[in-house]
N, C-alpha and C. Protein backbone atom coordinates (compact mmCIF):
# COMPACT_ATOMS: atom_id res chain seq x y z
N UNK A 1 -1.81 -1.31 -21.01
CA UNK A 1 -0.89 -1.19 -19.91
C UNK A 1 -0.48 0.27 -19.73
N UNK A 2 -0.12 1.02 -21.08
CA UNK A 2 0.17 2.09 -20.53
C UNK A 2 -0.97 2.96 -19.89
N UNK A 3 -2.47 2.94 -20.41
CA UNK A 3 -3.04 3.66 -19.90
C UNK A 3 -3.72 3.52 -18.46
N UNK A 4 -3.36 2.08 -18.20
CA UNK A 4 -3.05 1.72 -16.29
C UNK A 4 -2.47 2.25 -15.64
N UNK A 5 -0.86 2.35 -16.38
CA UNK A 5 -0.33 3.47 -15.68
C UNK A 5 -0.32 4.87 -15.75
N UNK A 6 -0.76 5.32 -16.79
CA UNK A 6 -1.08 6.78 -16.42
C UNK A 6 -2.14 7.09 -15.57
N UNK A 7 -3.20 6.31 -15.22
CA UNK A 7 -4.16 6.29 -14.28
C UNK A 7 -3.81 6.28 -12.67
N UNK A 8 -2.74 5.26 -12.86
CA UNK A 8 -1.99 4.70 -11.67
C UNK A 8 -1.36 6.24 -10.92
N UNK A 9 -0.88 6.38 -12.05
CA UNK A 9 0.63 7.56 -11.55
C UNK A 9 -0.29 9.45 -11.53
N UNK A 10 -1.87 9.49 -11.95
CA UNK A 10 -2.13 10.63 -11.80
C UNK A 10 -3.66 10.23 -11.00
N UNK A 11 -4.19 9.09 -10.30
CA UNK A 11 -4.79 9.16 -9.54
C UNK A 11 -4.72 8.57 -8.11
N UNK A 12 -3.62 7.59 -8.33
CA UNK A 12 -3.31 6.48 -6.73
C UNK A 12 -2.19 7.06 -5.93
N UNK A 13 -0.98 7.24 -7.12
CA UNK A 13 0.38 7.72 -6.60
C UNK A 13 0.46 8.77 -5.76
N UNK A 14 -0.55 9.53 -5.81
CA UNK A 14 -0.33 11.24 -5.19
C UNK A 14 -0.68 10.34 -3.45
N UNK A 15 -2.05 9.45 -3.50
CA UNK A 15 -2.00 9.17 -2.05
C UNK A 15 -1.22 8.30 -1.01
N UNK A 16 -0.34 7.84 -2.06
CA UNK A 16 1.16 7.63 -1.15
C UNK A 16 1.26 8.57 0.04
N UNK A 17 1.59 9.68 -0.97
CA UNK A 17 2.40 11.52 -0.39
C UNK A 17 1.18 11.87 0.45
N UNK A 18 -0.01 11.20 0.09
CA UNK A 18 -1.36 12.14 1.16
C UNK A 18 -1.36 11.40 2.60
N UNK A 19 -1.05 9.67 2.68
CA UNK A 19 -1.21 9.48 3.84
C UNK A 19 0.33 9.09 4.77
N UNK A 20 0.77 9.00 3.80
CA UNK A 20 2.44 9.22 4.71
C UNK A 20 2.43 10.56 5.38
N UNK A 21 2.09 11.49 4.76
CA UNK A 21 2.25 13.02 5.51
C UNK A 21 1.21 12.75 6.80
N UNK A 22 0.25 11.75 6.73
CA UNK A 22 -0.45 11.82 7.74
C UNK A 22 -0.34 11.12 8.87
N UNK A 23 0.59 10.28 8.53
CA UNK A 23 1.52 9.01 9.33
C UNK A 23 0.49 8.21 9.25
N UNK A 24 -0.27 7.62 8.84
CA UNK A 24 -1.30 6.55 8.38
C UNK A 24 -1.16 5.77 7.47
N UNK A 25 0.22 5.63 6.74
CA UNK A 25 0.34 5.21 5.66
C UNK A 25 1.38 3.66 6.25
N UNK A 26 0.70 2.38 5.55
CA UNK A 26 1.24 1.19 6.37
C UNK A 26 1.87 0.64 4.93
N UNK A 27 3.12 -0.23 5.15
CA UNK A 27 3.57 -0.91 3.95
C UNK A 27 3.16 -2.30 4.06
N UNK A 28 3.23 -3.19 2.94
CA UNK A 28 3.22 -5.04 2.99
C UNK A 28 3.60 -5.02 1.96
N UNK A 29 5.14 -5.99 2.18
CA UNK A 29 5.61 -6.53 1.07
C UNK A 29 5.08 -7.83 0.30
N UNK A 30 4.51 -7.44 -0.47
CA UNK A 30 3.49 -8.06 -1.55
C UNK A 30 4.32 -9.39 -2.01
N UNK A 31 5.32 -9.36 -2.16
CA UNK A 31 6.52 -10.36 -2.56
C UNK A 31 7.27 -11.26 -2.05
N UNK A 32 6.59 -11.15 -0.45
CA UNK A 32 6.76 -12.44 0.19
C UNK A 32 6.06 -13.42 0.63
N UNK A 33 6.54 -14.48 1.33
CA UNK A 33 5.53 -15.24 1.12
C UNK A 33 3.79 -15.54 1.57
N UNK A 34 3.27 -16.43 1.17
CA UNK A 34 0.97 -15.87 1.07
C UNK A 34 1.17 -15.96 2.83
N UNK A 35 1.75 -16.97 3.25
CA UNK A 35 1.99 -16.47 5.11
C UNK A 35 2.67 -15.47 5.80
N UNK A 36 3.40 -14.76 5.32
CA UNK A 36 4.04 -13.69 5.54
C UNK A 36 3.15 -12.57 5.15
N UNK A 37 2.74 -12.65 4.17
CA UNK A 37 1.51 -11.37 3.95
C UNK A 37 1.03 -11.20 4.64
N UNK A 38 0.26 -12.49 4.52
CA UNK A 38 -1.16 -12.44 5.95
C UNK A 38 -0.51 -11.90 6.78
N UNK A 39 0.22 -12.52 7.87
CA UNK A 39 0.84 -11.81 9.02
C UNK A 39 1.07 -10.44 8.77
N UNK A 40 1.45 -9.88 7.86
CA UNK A 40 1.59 -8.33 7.74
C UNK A 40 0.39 -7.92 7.59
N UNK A 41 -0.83 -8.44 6.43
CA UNK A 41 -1.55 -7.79 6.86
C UNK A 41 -2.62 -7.77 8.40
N UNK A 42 -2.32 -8.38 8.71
CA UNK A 42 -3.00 -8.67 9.81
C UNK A 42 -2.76 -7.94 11.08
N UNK A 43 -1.17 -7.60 10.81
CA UNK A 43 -0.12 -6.85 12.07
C UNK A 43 -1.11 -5.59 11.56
N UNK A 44 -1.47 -4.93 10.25
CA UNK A 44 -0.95 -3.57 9.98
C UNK A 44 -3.15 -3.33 10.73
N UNK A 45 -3.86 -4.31 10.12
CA UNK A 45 -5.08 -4.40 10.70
C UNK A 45 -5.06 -4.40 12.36
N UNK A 46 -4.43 -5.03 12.85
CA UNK A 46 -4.82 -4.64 14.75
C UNK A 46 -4.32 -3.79 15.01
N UNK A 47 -3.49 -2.90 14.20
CA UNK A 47 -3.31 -1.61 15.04
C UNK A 47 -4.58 -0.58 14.88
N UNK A 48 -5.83 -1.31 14.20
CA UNK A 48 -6.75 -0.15 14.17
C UNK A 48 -7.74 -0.67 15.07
């Protein structure tokens, strides 16, 4: 586990900061419900 997250936090985390600066960066709250996802992901998919 820890070495997930050191992977996590020195190869994924930085592209948070890379595509928010680019305004391309979409959220989905992972923690609601499997129909509510979908719908988010789905919203965050037709905008492309």
């Amino acid at each position: 586990m820890r070495d997930r997250l050191e992977v996590y936090n020195r190869q994924t985390a930085p592209l948070i900061d890379y595509y928010s600066a680019k305004g391309k960066l979409r959220s989905v709250d992972g923690m609601a419900e499997i129909g509510e996802v979908t719908r988010q992901i789905e919203g965050v998919l037709a905008e492309f």
